[in-house]
N, C-alpha and C. Protein backbone atom coordinates (compact mmCIF):
# COMPACT_ATOMS: atom_id res chain seq x y z
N UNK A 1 60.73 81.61 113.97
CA UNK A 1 61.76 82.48 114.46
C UNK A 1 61.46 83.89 113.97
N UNK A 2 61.38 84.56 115.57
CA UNK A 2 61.00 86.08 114.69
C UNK A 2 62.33 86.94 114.74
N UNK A 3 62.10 87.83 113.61
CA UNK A 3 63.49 88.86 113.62
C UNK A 3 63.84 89.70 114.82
N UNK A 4 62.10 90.11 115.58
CA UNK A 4 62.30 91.37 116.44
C UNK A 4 62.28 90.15 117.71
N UNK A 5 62.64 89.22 117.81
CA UNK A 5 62.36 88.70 119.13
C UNK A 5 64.12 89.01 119.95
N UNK A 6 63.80 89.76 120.74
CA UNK A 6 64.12 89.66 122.09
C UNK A 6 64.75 89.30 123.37
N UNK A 7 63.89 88.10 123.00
CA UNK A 7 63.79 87.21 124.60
C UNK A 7 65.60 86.64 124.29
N UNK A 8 66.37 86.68 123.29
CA UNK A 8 67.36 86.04 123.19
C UNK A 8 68.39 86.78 123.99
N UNK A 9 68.03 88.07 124.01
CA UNK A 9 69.38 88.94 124.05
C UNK A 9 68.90 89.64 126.03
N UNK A 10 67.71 89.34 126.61
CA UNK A 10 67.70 89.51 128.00
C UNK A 10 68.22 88.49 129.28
N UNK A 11 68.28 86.98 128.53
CA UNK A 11 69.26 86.78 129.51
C UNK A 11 70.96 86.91 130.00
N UNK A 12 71.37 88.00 128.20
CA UNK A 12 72.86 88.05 128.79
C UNK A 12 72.92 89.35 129.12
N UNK A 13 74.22 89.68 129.71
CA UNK A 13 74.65 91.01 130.12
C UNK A 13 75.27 91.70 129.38
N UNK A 14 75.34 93.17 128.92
CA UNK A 14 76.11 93.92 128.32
C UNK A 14 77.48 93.34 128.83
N UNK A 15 78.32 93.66 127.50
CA UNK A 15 79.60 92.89 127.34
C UNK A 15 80.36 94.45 127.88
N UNK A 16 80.99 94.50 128.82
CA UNK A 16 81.79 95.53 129.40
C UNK A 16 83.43 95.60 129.05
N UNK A 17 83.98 94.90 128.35
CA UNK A 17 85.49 94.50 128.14
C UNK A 17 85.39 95.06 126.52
N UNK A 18 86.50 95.57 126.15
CA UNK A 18 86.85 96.16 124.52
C UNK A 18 87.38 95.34 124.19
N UNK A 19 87.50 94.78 122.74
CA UNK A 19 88.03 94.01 122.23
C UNK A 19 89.36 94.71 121.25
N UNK A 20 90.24 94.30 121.26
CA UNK A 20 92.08 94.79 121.27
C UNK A 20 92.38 94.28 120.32
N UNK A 21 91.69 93.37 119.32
CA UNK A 21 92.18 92.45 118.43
C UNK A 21 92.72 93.40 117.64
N UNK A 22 91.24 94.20 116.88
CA UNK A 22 90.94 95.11 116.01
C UNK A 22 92.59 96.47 116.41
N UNK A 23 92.21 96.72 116.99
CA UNK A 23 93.54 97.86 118.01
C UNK A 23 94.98 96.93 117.64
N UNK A 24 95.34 96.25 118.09
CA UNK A 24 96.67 95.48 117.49
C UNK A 24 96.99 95.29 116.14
N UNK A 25 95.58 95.23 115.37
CA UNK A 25 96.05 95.03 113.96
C UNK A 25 96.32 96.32 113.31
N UNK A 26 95.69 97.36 113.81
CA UNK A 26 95.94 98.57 112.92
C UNK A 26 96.91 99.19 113.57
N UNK A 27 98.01 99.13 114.98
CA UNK A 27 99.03 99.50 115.30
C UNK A 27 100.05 99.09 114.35
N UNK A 28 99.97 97.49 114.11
CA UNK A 28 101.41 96.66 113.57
C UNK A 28 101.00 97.46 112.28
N UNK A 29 100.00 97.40 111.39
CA UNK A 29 99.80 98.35 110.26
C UNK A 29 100.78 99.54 110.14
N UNK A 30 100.87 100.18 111.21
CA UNK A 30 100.95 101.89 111.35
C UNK A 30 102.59 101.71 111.61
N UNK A 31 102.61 100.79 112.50
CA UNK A 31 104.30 100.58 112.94
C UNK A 31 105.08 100.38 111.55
N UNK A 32 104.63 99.27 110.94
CA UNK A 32 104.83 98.90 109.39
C UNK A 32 105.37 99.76 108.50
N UNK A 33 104.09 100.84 108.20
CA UNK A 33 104.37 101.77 107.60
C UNK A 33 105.35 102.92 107.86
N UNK A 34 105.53 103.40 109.19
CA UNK A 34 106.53 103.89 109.56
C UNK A 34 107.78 103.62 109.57
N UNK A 35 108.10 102.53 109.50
CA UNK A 35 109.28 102.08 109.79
C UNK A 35 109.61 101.58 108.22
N UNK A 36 109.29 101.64 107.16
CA UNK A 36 109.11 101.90 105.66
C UNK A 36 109.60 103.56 105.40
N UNK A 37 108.84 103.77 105.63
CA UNK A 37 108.84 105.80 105.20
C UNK A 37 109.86 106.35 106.03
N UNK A 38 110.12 105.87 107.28
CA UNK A 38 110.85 107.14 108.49
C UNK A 38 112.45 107.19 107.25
N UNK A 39 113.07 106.06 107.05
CA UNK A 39 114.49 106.06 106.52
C UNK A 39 114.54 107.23 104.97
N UNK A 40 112.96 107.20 104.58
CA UNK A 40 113.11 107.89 103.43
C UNK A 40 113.00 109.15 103.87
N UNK A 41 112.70 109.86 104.94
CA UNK A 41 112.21 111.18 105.32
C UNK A 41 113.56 111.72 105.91
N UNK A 42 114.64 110.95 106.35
CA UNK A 42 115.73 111.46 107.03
C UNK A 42 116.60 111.29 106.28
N UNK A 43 116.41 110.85 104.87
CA UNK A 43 117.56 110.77 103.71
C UNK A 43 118.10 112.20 103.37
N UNK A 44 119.03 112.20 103.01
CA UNK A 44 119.64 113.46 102.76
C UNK A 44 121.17 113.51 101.65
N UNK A 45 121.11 114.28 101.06
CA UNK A 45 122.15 114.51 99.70
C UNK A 45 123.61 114.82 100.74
N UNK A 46 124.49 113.81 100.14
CA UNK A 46 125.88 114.22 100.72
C UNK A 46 126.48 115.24 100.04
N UNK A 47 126.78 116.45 101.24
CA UNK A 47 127.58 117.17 99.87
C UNK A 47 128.82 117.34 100.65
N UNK A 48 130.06 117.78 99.90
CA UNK A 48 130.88 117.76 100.47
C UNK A 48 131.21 119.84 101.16
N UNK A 49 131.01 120.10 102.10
CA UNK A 49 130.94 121.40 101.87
C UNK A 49 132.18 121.83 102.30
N UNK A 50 132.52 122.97 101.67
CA UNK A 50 134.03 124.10 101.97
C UNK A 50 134.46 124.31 103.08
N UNK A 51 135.34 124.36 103.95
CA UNK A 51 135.85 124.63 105.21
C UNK A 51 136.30 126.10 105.36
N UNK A 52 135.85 126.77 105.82
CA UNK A 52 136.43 128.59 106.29
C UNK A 52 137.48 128.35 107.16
N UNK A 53 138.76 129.02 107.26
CA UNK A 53 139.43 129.17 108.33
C UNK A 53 139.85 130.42 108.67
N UNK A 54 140.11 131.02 110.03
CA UNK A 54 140.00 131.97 110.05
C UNK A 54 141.79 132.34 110.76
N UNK A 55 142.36 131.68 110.49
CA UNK A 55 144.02 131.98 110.63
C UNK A 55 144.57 132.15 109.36
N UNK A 56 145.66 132.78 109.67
CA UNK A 56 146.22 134.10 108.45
C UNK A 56 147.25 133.06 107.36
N UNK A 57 146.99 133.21 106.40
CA UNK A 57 147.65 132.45 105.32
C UNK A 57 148.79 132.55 104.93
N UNK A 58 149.99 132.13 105.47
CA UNK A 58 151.26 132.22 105.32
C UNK A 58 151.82 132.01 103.43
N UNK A 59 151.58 132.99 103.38
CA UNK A 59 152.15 133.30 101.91
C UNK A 59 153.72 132.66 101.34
N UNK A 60 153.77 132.00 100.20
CA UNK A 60 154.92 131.67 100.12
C UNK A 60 155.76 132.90 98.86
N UNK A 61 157.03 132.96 98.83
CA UNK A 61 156.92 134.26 97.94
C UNK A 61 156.75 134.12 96.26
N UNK A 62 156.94 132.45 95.93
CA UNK A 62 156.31 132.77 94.74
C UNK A 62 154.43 132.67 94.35
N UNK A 63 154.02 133.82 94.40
CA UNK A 63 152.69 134.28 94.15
C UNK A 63 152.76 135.23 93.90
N UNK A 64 151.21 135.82 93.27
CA UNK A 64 151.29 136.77 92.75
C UNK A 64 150.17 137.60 93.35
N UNK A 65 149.54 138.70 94.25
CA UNK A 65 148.37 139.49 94.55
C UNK A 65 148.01 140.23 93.65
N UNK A 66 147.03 140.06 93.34
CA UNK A 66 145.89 140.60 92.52
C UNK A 66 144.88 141.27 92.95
N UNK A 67 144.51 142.63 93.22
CA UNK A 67 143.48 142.96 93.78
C UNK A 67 142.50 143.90 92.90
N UNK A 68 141.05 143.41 92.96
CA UNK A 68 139.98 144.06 92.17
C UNK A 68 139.22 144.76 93.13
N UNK A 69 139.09 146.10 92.57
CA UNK A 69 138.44 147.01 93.29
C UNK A 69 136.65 146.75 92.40
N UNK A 70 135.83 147.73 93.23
CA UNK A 70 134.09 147.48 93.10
C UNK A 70 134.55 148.05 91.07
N UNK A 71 135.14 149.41 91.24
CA UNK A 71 134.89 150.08 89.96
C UNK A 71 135.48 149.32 88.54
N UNK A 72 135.79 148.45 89.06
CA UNK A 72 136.76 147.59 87.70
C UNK A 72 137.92 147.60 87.59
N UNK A 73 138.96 148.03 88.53
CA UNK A 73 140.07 148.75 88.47
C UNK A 73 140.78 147.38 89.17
N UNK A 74 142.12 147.27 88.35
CA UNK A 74 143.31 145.82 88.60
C UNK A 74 144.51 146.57 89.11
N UNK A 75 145.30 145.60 90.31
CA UNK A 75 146.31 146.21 90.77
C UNK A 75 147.42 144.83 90.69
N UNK A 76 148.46 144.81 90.33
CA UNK A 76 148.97 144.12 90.34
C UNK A 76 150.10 144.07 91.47
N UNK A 77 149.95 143.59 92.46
CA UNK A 77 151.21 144.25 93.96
C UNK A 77 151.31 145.20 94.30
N UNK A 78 150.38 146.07 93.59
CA UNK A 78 150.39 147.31 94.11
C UNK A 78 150.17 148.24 93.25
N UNK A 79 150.56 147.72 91.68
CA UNK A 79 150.70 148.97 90.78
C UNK A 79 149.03 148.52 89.96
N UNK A 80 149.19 149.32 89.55
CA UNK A 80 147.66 149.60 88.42
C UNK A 80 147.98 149.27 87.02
N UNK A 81 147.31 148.19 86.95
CA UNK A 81 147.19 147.56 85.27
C UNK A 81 145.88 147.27 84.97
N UNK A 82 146.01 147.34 83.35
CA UNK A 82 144.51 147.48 82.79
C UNK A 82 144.28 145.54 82.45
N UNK A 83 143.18 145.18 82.16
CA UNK A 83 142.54 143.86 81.93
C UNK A 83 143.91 143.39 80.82
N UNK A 84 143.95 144.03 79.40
CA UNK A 84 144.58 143.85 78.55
C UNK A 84 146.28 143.40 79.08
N UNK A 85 146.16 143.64 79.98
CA UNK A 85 148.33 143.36 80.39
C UNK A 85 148.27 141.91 80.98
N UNK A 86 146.79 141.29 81.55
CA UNK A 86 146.96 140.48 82.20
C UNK A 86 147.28 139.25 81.39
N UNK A 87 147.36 138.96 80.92
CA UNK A 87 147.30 137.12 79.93
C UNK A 87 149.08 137.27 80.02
N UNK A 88 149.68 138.48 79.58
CA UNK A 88 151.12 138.66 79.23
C UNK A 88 151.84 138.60 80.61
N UNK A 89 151.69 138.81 81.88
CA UNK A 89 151.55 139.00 82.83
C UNK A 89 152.02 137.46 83.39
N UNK A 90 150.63 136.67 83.54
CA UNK A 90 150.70 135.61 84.08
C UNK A 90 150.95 135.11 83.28
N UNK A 91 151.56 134.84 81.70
CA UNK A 91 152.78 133.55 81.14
C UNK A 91 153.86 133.98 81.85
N UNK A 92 154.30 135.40 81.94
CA UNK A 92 155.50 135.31 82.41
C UNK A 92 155.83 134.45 83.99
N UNK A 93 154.54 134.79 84.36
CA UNK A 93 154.95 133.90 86.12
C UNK A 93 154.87 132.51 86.07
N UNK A 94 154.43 132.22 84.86
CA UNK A 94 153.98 130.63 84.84
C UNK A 94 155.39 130.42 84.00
N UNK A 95 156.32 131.06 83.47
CA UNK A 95 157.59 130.94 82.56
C UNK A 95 158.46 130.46 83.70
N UNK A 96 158.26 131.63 84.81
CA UNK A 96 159.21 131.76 86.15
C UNK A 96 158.87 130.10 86.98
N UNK A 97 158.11 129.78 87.20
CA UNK A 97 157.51 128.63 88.15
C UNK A 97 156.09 128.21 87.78
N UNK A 98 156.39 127.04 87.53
CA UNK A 98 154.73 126.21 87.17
C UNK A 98 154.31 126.41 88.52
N UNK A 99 154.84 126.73 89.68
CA UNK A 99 154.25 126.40 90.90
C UNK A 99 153.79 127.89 91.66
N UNK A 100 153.79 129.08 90.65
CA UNK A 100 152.86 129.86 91.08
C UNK A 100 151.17 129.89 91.49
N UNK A 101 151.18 130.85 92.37
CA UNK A 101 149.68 131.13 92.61
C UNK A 101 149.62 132.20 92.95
N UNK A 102 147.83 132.73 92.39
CA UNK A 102 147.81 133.38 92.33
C UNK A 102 146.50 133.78 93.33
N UNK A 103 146.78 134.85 94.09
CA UNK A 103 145.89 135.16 95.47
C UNK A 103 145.03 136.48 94.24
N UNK A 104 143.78 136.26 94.54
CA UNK A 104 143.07 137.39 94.15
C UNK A 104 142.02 137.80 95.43
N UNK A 105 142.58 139.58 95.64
CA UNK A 105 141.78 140.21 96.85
C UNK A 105 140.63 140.82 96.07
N UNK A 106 139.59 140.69 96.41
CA UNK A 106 138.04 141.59 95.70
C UNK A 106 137.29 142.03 96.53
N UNK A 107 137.30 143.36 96.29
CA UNK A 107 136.20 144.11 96.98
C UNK A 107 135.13 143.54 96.99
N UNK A 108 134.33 143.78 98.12
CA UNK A 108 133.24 142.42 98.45
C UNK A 108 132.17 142.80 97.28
N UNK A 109 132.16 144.54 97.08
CA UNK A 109 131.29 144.80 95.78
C UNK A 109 131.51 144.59 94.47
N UNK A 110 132.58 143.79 93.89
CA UNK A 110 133.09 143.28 92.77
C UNK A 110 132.08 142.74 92.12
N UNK A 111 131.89 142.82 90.95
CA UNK A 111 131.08 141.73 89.65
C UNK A 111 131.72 140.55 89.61
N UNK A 112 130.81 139.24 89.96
CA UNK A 112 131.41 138.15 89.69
C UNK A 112 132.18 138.01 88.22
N UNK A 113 131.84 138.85 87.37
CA UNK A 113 132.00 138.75 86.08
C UNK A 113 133.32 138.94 85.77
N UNK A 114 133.82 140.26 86.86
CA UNK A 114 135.37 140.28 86.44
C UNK A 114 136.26 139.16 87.43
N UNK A 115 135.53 138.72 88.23
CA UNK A 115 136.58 137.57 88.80
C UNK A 115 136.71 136.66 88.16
N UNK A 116 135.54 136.34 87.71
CA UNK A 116 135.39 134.80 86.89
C UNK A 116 136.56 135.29 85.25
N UNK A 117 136.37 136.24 84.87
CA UNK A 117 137.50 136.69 83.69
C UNK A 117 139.13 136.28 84.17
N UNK A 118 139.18 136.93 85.35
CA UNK A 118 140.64 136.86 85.54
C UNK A 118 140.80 135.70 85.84
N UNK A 119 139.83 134.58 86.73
CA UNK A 119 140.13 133.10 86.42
C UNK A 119 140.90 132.81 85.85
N UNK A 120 140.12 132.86 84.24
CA UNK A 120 139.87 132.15 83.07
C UNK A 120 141.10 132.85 82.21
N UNK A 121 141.34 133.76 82.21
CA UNK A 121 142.60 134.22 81.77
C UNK A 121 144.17 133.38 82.75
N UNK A 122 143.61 133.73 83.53
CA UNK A 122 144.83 132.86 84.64
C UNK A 122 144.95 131.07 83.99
N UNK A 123 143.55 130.94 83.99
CA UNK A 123 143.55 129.38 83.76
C UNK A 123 144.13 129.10 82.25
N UNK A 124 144.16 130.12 81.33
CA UNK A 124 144.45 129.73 79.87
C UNK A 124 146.04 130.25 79.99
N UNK A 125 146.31 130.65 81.32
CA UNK A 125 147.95 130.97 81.02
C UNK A 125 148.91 129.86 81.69
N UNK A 126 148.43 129.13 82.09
CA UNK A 126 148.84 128.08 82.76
C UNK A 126 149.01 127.71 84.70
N UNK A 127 147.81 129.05 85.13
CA UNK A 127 148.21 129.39 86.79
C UNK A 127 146.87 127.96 86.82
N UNK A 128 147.60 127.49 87.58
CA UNK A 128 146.57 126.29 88.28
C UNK A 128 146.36 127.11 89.70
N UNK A 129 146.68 127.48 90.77
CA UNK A 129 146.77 127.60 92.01
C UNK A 129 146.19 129.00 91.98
N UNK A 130 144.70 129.05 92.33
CA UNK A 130 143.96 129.83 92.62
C UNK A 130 143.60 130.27 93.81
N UNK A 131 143.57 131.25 94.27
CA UNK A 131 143.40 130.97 95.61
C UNK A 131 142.46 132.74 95.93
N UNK A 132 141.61 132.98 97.27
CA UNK A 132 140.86 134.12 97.09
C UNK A 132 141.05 134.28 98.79
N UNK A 133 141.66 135.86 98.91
CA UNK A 133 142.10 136.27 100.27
C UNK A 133 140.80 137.01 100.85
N UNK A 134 140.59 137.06 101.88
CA UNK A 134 139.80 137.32 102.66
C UNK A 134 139.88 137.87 104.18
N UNK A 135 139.50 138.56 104.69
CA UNK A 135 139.58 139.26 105.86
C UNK A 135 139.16 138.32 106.88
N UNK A 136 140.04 137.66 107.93
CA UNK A 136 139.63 136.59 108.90
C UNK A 136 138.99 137.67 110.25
N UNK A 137 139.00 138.52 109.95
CA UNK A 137 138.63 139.28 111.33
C UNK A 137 137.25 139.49 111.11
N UNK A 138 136.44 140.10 110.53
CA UNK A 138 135.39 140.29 110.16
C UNK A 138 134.74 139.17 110.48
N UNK A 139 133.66 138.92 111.78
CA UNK A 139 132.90 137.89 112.26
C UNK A 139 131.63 137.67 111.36
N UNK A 140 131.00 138.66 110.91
CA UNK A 140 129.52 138.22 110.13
C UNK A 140 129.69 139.00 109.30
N UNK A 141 129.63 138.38 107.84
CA UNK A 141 129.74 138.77 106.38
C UNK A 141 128.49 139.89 105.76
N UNK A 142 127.42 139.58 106.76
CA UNK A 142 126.31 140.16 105.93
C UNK A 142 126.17 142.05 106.50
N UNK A 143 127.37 142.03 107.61
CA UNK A 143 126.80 142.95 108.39
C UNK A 143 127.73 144.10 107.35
N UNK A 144 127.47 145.28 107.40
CA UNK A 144 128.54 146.20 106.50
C UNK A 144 129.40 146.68 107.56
């Protein structure tokens, strides 16, 4: 028996048909794997996010407006008080009704720093009901 012989392979015909075996096994492979990975790729973190509304907030009259201007400057309903009046301020409204709140208006150029103060002063005086007013007319925030 020789290696280079030949004569074996001229009486058949080139095989013209593909064989699919090979092709089916590496689809179910691929399907496999996809259908593994796809659930992890469309996973996503629930968060619960904030709702905007843009109708006008019917004020009840016990609250209190607070408005911070860009320069640091506190108004209390209207009148002008310094940081120092505020703690004395809100015991008294929290004396009047545990069920005050307190609306704070801020110039959009405000330091988070002094909002987060008057919070935290609010919160150590006993105001639970925080609340932050906002201009519903104004369609896009970023525009000046």
């Amino acid at each position: 028996m020789a290696f280079g012989d030949s004569t074996r392979y001229q009486s058949k015909t080139a095989m013209t048909e593909i064989n699919v075996v090979p092709l089916v096994d590496v689809m179910l492979v691929l399907l496999i794997i996809f259908m593994i990975t796809a659930p992890l790729l469309t996973h996503s973190v629930k968060v619960d996010l904030p709702k905007a509304s843009s109708s006008p907030n019917l004020t009840q009259p016990e609250h209190i407006e607070l408005a911070i201007r860009a320069d640091g400057s506190f108004y209390w309903g209207g009148e002008q008080i310094t940081l120092d009046q505020l703690p004395a301020r809100f015991t008294e409204a929290v004396k009047k009704s545990d069920k005050t709140e307190l609306h704070i208006r801020a110039d959009r150029d405000t330091h988070y720093e002094l909002v987060a103060k008057i919070m935290s002063i609010a919160a150590t005086a006993g105001l639970i009901r925080i609340g932050f007013v906002t201009d519903p007319t104004e369609s896009n925030p970023d525009t000046p």
